[in-house]
C-alpha atoms as a PDB file:
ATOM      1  CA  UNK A   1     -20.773 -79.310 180.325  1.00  0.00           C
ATOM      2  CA  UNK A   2     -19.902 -75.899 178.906  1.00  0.00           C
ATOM      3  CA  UNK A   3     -18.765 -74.280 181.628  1.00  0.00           C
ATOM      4  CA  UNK A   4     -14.703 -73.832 181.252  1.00  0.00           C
ATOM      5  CA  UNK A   5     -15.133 -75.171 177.572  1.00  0.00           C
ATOM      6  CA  UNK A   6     -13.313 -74.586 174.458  1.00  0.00           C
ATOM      7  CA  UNK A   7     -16.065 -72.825 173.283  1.00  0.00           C
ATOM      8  CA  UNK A   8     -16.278 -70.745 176.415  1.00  0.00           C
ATOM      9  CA  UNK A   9     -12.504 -69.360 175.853  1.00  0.00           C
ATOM     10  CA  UNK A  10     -13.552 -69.480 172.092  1.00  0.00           C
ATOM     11  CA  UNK A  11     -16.226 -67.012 173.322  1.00  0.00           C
ATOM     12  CA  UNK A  12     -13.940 -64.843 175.306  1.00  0.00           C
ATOM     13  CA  UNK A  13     -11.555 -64.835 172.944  1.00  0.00           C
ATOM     14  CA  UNK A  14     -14.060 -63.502 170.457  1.00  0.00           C
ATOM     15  CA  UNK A  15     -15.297 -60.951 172.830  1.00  0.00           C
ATOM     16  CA  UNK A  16     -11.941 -59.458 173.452  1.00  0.00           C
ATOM     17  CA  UNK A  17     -10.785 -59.275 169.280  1.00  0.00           C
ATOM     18  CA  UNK A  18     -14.077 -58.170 167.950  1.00  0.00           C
ATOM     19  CA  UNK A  19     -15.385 -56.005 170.859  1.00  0.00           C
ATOM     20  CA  UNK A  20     -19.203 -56.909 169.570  1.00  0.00           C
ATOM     21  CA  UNK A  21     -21.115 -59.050 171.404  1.00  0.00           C
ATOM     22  CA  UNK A  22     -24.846 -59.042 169.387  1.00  0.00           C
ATOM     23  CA  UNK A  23     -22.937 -60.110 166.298  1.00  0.00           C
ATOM     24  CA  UNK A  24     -20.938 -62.980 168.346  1.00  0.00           C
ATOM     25  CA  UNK A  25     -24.240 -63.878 170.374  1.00  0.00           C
ATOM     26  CA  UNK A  26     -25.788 -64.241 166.887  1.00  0.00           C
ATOM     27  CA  UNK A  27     -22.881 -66.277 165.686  1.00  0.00           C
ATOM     28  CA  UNK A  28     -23.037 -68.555 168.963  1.00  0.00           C
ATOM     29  CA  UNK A  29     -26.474 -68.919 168.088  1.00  0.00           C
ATOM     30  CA  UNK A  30     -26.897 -69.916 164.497  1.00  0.00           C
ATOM     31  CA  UNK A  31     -23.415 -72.248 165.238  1.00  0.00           C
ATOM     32  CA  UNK A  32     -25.181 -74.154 168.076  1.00  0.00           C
ATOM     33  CA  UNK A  33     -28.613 -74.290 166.223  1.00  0.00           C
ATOM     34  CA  UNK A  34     -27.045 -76.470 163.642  1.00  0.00           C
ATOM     35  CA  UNK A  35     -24.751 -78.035 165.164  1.00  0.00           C
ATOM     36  CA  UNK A  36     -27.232 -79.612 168.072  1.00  0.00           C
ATOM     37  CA  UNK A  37     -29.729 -80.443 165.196  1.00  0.00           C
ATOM     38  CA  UNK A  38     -27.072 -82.517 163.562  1.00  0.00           C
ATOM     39  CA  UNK A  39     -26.488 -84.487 166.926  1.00  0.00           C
ATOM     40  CA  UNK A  40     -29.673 -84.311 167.708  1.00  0.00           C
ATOM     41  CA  UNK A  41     -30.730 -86.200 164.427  1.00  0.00           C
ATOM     42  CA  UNK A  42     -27.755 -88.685 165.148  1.00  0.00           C
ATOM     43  CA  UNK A  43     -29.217 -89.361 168.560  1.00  0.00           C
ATOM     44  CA  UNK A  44     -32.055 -90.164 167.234  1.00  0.00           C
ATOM     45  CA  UNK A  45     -31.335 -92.501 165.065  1.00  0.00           C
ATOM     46  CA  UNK A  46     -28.850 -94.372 167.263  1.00  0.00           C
ATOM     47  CA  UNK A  47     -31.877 -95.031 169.562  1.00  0.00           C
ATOM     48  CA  UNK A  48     -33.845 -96.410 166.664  1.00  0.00           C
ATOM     49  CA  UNK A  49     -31.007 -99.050 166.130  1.00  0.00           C
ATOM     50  CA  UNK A  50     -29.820 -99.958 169.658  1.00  0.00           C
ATOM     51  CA  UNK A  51     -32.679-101.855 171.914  1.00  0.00           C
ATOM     52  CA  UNK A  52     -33.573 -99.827 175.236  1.00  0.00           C
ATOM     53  CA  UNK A  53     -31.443-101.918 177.717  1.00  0.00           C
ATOM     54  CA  UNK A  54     -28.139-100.985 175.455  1.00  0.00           C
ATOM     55  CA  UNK A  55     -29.430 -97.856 174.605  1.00  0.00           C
ATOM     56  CA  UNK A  56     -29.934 -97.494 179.087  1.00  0.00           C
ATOM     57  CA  UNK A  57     -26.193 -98.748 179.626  1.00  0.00           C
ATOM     58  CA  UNK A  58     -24.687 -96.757 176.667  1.00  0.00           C
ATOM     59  CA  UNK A  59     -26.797 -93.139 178.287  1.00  0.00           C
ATOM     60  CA  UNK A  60     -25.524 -94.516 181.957  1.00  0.00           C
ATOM     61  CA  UNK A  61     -21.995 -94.971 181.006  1.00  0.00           C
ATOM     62  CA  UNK A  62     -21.292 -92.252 178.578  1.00  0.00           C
ATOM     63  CA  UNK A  63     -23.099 -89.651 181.400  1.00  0.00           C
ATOM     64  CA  UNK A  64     -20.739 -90.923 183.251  1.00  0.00           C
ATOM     65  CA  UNK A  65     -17.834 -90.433 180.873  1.00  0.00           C
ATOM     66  CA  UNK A  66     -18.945 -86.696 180.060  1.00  0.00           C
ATOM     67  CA  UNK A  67     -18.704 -86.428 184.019  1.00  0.00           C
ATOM     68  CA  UNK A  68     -15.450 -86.989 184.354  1.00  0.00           C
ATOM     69  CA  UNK A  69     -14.504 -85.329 181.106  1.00  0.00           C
ATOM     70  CA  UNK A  70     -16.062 -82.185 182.319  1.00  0.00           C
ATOM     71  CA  UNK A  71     -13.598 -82.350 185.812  1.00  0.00           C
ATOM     72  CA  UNK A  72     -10.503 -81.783 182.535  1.00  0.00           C
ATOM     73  CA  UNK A  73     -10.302 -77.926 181.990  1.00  0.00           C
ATOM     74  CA  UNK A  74     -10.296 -77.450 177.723  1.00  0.00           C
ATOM     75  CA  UNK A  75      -7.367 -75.286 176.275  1.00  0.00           C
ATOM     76  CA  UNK A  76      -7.822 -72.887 173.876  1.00  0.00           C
ATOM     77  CA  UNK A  77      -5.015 -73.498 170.985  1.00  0.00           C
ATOM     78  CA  UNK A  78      -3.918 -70.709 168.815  1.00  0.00           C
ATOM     79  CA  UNK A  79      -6.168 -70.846 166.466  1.00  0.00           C
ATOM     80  CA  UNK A  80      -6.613 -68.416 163.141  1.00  0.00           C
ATOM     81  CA  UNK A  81     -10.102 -66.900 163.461  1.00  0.00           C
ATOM     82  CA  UNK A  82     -11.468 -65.754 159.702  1.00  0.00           C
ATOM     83  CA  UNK A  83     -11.166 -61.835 160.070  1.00  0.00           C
ATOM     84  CA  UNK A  84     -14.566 -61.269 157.727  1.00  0.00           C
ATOM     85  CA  UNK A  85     -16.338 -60.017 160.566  1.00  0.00           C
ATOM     86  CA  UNK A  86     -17.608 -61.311 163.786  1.00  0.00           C
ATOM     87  CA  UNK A  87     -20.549 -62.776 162.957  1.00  0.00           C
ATOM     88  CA  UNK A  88     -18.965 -64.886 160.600  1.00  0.00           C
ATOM     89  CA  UNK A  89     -15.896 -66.037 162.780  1.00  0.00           C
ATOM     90  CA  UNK A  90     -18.302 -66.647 165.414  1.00  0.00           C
ATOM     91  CA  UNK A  91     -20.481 -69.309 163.385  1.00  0.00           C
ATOM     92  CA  UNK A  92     -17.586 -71.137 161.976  1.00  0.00           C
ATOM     93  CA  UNK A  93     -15.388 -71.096 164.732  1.00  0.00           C
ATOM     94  CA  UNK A  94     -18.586 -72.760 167.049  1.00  0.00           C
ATOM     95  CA  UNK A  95     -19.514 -75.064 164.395  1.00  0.00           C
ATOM     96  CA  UNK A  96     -16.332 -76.314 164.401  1.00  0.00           C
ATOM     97  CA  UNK A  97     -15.258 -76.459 167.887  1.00  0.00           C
ATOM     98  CA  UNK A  98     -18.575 -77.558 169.022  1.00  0.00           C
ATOM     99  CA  UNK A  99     -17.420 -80.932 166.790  1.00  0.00           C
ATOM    100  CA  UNK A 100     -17.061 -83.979 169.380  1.00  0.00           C
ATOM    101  CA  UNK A 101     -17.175 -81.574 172.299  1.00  0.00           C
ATOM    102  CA  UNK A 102     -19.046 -82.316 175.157  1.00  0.00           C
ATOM    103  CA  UNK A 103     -21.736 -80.427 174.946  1.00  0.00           C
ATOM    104  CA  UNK A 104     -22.617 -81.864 171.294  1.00  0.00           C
ATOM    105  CA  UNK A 105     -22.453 -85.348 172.735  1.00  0.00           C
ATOM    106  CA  UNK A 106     -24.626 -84.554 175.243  1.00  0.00           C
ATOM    107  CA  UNK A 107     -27.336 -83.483 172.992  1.00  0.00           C
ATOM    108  CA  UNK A 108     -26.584 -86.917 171.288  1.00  0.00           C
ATOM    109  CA  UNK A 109     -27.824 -88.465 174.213  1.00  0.00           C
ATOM    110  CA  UNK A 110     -30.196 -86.197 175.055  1.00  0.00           C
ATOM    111  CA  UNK A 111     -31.560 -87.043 171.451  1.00  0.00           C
ATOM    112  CA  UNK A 112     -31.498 -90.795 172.410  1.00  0.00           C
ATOM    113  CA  UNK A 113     -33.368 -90.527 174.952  1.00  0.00           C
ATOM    114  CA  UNK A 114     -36.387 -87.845 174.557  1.00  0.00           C
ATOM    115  CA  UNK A 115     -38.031 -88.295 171.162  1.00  0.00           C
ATOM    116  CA  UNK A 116     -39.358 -84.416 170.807  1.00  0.00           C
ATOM    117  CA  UNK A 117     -35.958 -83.229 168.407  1.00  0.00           C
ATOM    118  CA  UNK A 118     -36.825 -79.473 168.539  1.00  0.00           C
ATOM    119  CA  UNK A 119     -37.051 -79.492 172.229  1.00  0.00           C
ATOM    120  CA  UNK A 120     -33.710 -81.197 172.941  1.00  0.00           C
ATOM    121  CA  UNK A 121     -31.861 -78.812 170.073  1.00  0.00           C
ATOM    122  CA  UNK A 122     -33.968 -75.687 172.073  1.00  0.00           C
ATOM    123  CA  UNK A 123     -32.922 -77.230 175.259  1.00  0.00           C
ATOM    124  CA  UNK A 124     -29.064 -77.190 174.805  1.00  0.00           C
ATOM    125  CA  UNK A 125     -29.380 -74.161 172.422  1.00  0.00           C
ATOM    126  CA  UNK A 126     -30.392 -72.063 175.589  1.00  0.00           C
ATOM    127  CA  UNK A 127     -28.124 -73.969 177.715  1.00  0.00           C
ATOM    128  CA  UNK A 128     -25.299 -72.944 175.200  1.00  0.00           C
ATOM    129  CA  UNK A 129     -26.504 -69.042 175.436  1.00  0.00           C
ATOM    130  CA  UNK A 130     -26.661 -69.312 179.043  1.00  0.00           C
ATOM    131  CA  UNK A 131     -23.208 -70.564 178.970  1.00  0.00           C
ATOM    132  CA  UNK A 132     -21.911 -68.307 176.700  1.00  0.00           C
ATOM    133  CA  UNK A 133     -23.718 -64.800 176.734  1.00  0.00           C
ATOM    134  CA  UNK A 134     -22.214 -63.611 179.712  1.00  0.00           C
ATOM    135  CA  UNK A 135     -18.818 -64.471 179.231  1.00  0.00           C
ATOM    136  CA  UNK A 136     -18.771 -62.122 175.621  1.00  0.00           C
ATOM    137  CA  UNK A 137     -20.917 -59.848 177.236  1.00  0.00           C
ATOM    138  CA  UNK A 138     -18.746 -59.102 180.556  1.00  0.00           C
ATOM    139  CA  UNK A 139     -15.180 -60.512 178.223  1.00  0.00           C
ATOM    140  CA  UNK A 140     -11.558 -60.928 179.455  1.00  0.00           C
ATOM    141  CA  UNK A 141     -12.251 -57.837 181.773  1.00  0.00           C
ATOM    142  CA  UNK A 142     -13.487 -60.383 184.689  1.00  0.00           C
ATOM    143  CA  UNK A 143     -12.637 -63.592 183.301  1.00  0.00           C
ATOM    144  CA  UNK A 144     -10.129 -64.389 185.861  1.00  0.00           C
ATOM    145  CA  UNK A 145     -12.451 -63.830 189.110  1.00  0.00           C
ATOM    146  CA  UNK A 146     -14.762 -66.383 188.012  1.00  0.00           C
ATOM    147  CA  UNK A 147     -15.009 -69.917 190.033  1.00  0.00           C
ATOM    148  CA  UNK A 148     -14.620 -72.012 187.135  1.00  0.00           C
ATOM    149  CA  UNK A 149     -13.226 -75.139 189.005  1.00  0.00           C
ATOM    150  CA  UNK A 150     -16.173 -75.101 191.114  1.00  0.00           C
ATOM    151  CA  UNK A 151     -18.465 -74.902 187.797  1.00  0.00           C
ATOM    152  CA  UNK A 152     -16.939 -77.682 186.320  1.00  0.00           C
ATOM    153  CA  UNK A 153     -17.368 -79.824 189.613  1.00  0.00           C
ATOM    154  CA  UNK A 154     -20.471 -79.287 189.911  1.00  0.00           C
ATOM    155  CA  UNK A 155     -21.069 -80.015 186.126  1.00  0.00           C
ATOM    156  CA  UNK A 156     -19.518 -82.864 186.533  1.00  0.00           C
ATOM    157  CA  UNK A 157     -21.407 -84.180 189.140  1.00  0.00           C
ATOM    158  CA  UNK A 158     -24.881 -83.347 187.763  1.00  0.00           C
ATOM    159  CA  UNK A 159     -23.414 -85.541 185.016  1.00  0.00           C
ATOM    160  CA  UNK A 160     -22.881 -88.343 187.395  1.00  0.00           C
ATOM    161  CA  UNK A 161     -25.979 -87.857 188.721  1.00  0.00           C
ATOM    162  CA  UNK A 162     -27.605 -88.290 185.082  1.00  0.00           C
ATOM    163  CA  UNK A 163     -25.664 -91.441 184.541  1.00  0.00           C
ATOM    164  CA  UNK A 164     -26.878 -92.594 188.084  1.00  0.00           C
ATOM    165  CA  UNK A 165     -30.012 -92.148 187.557  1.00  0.00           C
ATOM    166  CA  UNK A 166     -29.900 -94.036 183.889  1.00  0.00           C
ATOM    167  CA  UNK A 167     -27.812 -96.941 185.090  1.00  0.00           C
ATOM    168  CA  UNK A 168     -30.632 -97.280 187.725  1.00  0.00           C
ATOM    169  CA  UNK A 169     -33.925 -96.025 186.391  1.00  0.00           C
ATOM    170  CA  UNK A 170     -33.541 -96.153 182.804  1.00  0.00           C
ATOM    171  CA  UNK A 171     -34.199 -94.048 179.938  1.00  0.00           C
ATOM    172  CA  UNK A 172     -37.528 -94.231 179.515  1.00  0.00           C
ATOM    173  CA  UNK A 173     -39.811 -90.986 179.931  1.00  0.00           C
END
């Protein structure tokens, strides 16, 4: 889901005005950390509420939905990055732009459906980084040869597959 994301431009565009990537990395890092727990914790508790056949058709459906969000390239809008440093743009900027995006609901659902919290905020932490570390490590310099149509199809369609396989299957473990 983060492939061609806000926070992947957010990330470039970071890249190319601070020209440090271990203080952005670190920023990406502590951003996502707390920002997955949150949704995380939300998923969590959602599942405790809902019974498992809503809590299947809800995962099915919005899998579904974050498929064919994904296929919608994200914009980056002009936005006024705090100029205290790049660590500190880098955390608030993510925090913020990581609010009701795709990959946050994601880990929502994620959340709902495995009970083990620190594995699903490790799991989309690292799937964040992955995202993310190469495009402030390489920055604006080859940002226009990458395939990122093709990324975000095939995103999208391991999404399908997800909600496939929970409309079907189930949730369970």
């Amino acid at each position: 889901a983060e492939i061609g994301d806000k926070t992947q431009l957010l990330a470039l565009l970071l890249a190319a005005r601070f020209r440090k990537p271990w203080p952005i990395i670190a920023g990406i890092l502590v951003a996502t950390v707390l920002n997955h727990a949150l949704a995380a914790w939300v998923g969590q508790l959602a599942a405790g509420w809902l019974t498992p056949q809503a809590l299947r058709w809800i995962v099915a459906a919005s899998f579904i939905g974050i498929a064919l969000w994904t296929l919608k390239p994200d914009t980056l809008d002009d936005e006024s990055l705090p100029a205290r440093g790049a660590f500190i743009a880098t955390t608030i900027a993510f925090f913020i732009a990581e609010i009701g995006d795709k990959t946050q609901v994601a880990t929502v659902l994620l959340a709902a459906k495995y009970t083990s919290l620190w594995q699903v905020v490790a799991g989309t932490t690292a799937g964040m980084l992955l995202a993310n570390v190469p495009v402030v490590v390489l920055g604006s310099r080859f940002a226009q040869r990458l395939p990122l149509r093709a990324a975000r199809i095939a995103a999208a369609c391991v999404f399908l597959l997800l909600g496939a396989w929970a409309a079907v299957f189930g949730i369970g473990g």
